[in-house]
C-alpha atoms as a PDB file:
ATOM      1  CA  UNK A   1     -32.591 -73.274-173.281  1.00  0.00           C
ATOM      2  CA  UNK A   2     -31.930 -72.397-169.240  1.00  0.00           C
ATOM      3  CA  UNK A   3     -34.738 -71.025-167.528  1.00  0.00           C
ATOM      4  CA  UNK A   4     -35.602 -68.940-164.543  1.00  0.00           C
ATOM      5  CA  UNK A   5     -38.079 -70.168-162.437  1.00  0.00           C
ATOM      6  CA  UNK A   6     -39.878 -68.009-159.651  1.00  0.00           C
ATOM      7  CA  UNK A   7     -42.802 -69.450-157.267  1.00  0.00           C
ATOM      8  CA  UNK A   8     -45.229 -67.176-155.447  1.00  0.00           C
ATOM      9  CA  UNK A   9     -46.899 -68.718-152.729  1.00  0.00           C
ATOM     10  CA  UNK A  10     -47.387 -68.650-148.977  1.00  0.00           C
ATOM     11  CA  UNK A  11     -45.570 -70.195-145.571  1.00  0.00           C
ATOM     12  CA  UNK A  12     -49.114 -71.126-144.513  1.00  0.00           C
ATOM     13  CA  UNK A  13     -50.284 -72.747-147.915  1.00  0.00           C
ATOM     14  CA  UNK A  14     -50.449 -76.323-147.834  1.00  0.00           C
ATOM     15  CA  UNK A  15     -50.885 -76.766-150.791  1.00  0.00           C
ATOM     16  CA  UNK A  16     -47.942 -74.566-151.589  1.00  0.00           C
ATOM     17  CA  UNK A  17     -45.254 -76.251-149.196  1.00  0.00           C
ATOM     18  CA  UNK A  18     -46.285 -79.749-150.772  1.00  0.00           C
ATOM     19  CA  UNK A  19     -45.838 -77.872-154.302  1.00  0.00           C
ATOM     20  CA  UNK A  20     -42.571 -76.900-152.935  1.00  0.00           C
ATOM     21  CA  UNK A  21     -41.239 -80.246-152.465  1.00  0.00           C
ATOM     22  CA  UNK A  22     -42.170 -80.940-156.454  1.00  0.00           C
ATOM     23  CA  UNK A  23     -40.749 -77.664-157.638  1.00  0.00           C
ATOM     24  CA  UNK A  24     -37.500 -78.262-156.041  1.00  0.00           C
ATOM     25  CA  UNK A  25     -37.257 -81.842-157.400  1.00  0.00           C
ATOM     26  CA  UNK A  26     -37.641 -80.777-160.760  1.00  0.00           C
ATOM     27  CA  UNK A  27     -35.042 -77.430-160.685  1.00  0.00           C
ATOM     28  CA  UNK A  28     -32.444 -79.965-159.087  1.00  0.00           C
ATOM     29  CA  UNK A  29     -33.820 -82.770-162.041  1.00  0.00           C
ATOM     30  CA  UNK A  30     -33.718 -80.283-165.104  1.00  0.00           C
ATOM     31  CA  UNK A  31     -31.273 -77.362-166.668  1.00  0.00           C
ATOM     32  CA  UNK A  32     -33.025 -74.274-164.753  1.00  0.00           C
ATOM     33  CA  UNK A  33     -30.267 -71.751-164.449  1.00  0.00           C
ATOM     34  CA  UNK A  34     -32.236 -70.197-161.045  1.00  0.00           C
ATOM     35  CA  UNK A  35     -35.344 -70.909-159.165  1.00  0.00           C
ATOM     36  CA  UNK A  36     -36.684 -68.886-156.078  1.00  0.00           C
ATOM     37  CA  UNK A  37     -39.153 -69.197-154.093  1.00  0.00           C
ATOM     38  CA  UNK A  38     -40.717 -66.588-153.103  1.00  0.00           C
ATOM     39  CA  UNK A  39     -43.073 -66.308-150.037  1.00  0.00           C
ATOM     40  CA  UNK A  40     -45.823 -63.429-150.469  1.00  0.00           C
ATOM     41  CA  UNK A  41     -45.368 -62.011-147.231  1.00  0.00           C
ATOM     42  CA  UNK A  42     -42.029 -62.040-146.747  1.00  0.00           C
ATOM     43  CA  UNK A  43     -41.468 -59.678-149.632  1.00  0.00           C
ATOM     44  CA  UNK A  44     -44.727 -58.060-149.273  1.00  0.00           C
ATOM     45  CA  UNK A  45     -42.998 -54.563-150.060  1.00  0.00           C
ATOM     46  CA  UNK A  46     -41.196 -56.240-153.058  1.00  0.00           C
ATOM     47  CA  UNK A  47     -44.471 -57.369-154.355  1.00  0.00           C
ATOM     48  CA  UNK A  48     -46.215 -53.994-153.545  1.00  0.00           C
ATOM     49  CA  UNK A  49     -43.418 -51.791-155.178  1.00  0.00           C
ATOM     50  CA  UNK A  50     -44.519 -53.638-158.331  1.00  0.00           C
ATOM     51  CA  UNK A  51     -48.279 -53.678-158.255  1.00  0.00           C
ATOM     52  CA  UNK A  52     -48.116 -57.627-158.047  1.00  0.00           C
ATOM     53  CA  UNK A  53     -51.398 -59.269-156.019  1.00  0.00           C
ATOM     54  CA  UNK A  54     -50.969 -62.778-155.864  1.00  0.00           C
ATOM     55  CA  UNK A  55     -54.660 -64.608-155.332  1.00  0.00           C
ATOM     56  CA  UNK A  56     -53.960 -67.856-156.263  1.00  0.00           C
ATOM     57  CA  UNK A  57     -51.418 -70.664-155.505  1.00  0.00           C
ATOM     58  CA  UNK A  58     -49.010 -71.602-156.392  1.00  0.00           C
ATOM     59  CA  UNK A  59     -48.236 -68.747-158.907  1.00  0.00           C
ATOM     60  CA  UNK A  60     -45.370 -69.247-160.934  1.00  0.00           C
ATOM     61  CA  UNK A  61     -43.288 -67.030-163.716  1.00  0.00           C
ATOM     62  CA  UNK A  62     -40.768 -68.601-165.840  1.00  0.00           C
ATOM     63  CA  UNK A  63     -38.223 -66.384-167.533  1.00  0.00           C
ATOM     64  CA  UNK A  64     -35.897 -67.163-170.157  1.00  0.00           C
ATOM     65  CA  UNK A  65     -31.552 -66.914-169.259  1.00  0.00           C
ATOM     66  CA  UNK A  66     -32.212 -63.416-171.180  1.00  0.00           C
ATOM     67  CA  UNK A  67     -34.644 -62.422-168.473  1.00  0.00           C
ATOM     68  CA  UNK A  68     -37.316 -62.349-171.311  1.00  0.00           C
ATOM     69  CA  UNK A  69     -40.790 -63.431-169.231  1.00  0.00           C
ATOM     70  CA  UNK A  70     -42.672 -66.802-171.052  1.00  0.00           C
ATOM     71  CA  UNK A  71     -45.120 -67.239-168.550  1.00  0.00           C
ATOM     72  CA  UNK A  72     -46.581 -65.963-165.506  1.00  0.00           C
ATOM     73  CA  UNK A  73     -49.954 -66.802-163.727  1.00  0.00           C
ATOM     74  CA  UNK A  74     -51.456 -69.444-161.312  1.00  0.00           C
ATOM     75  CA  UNK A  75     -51.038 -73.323-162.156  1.00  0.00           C
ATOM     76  CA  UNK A  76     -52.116 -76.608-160.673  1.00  0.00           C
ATOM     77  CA  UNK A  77     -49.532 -77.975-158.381  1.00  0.00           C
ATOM     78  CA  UNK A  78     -48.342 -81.127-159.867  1.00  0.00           C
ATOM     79  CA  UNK A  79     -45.155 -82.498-161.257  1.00  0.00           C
ATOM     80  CA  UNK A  80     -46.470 -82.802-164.808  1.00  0.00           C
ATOM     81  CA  UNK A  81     -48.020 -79.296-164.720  1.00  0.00           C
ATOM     82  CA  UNK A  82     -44.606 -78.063-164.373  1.00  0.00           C
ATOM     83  CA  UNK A  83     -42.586 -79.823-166.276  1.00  0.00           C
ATOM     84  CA  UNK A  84     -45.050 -79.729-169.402  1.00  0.00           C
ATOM     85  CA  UNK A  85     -44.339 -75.593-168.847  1.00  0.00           C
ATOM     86  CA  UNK A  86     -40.446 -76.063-168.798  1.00  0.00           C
ATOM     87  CA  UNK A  87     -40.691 -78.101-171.819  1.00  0.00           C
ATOM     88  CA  UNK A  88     -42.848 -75.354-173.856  1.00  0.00           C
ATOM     89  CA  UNK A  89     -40.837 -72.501-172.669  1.00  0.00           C
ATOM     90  CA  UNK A  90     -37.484 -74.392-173.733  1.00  0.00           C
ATOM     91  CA  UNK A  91     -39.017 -75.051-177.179  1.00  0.00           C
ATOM     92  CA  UNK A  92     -40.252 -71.295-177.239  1.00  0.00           C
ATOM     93  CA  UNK A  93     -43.891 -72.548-177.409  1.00  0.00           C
ATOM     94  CA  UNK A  94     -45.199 -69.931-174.503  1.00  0.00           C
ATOM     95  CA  UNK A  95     -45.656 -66.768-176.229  1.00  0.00           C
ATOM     96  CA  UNK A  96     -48.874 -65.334-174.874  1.00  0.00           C
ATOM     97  CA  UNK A  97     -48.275 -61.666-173.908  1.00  0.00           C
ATOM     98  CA  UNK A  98     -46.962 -61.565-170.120  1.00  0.00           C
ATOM     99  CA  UNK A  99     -47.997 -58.399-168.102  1.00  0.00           C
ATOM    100  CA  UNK A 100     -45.103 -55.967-167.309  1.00  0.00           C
ATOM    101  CA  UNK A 101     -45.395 -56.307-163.671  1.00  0.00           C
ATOM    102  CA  UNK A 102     -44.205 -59.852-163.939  1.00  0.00           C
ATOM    103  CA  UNK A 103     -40.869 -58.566-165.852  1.00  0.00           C
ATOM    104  CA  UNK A 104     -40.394 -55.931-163.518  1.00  0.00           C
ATOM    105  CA  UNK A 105     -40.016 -58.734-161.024  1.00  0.00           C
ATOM    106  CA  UNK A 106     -37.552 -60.586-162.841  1.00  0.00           C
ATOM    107  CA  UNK A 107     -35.471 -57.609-163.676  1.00  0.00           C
ATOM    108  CA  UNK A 108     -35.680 -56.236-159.795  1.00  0.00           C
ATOM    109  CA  UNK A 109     -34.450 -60.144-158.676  1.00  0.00           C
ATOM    110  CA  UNK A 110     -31.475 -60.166-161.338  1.00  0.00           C
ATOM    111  CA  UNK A 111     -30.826 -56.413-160.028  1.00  0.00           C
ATOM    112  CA  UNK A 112     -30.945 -57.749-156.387  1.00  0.00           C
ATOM    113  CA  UNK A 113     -28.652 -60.747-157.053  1.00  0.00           C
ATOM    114  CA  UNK A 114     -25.816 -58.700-158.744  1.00  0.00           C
ATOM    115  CA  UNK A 115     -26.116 -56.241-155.755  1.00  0.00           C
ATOM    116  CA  UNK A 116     -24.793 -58.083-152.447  1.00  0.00           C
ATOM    117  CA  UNK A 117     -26.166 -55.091-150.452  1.00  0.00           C
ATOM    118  CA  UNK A 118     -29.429 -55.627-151.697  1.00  0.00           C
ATOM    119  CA  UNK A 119     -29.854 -58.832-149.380  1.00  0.00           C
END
């Protein structure tokens, strides 16, 4: 099953921008169909439209091909962490409920993407 994977996190994190070098290993290492990374202040009005605080890094929300949210919350930043995820959301293991706010992000990103005047 292809994934979606989204980080939340912050330029001035370091302990985000070492998670980034992680997350991007894995996305290139594994079939995730898209991964962004999303810095919280860059798309502070993205985030806002939505109602989406982000108080912990990283944060990270993993969404089926179908858009369909599995997770979304704060993890630890390792390598294991993340790939233990991938592996329960491709075996449709995650299904604790997943606030709305988190699929309205997903849905506005897909909406974004298939809009080239959106960027």
């Amino acid at each position: 099953m292809s994934l979606q994977l989204i980080c939340l996190c912050a330029e001035w994190c370091g302990t985000c921008r070492d998670f980034r070098v992680l997350f991007d290993r894995h996305a290139a290492s594994t079939d995730v169909d898209r991964t962004l990374w999303l810095d919280i202040e860059t798309h502070e009005d993205l985030l806002d439209d939505l109602g989406i605080e982000v108080e912990n890094f990283p944060t990270l929300v993993i969404a089926r091909a179908d858009q369909s949210v599995c997770f979304a919350g704060p993890i630890t930043p390792f390598a294991e962490t993340l790939a233990r995820l991938c592996r329960a959301a491709r075996a449709d293991e995650l299904r604790a409920p997943v606030e709305g706010h988190w699929q309205a992000l997903v849905t506005r990103l897909a909406a974004d993407d298939a809009d080239p005047s959106s960027r």
